[in-house]
C-alpha atoms as a PDB file:
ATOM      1  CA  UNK A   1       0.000   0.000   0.000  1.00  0.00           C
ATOM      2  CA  UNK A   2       2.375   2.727   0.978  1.00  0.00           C
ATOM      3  CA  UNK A   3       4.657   2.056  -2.729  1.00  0.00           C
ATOM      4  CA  UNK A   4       1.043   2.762  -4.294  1.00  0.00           C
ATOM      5  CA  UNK A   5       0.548   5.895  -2.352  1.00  0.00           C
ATOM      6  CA  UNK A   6       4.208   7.396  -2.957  1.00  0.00           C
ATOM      7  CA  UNK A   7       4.081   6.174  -6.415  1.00  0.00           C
ATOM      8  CA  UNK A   8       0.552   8.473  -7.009  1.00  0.00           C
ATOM      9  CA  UNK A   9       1.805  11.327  -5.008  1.00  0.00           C
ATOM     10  CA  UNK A  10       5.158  11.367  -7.259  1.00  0.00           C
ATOM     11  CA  UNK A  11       3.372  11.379 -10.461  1.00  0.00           C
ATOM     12  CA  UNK A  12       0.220  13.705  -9.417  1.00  0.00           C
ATOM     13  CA  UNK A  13       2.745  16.183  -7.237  1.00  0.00           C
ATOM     14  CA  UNK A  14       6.002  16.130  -8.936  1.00  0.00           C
ATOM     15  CA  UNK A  15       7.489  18.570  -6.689  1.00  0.00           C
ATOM     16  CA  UNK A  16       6.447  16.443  -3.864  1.00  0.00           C
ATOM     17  CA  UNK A  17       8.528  13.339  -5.234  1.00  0.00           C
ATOM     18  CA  UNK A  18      11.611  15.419  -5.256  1.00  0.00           C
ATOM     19  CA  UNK A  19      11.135  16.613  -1.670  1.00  0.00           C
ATOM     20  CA  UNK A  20      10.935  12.488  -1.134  1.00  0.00           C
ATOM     21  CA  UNK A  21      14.035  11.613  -2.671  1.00  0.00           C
ATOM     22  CA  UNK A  22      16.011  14.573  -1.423  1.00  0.00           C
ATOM     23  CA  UNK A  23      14.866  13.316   1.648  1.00  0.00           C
ATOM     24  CA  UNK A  24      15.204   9.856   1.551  1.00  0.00           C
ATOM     25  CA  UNK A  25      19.141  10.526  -0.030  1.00  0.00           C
ATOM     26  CA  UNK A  26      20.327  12.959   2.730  1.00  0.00           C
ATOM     27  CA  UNK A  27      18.904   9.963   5.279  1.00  0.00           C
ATOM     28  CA  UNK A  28      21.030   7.771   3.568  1.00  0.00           C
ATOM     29  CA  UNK A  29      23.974  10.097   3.334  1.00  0.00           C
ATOM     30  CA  UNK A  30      23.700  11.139   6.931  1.00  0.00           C
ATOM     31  CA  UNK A  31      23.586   6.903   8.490  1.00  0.00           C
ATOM     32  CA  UNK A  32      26.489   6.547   5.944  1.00  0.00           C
ATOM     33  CA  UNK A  33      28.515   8.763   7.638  1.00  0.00           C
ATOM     34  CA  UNK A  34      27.559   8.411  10.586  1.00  0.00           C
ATOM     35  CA  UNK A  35      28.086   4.432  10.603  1.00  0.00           C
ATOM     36  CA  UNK A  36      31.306   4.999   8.933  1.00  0.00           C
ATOM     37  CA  UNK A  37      32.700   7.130  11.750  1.00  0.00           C
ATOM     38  CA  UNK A  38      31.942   4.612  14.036  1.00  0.00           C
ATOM     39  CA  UNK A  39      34.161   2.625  11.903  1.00  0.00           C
ATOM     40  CA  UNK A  40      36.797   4.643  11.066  1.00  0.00           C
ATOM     41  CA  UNK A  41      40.036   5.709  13.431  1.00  0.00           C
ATOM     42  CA  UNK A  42      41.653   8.757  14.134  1.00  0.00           C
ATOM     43  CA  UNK A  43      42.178  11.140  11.381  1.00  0.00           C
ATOM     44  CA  UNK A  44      40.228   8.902   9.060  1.00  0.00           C
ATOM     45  CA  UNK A  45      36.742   9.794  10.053  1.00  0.00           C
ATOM     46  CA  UNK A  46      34.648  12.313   7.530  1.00  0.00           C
ATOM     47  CA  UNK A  47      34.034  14.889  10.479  1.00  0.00           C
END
């Protein structure tokens, strides 16, 4: 049900699909970093 619903609101409110993905890719980017720091030693962390 909920691919249906973003699926409809991306095609009938385009602008609304972009806000999704720039959403859904700064989430990703953010956990990225954030599980690579946990990771990483020292100097090598991002920030």
């Amino acid at each position: 049900m909920v691919r249906d619903i973003a699926t409809f609101a991306g095609r009938t409110i385009p602008l609304l699909g972009i806000i999704i993905i720039a959403a859904d890719v700064s989430e990703i980017t953010y956990r990225t970093i954030r599980d690579y720091n946990m990771i990483a030693k020292g100097n090598d962390k991002l920030w």
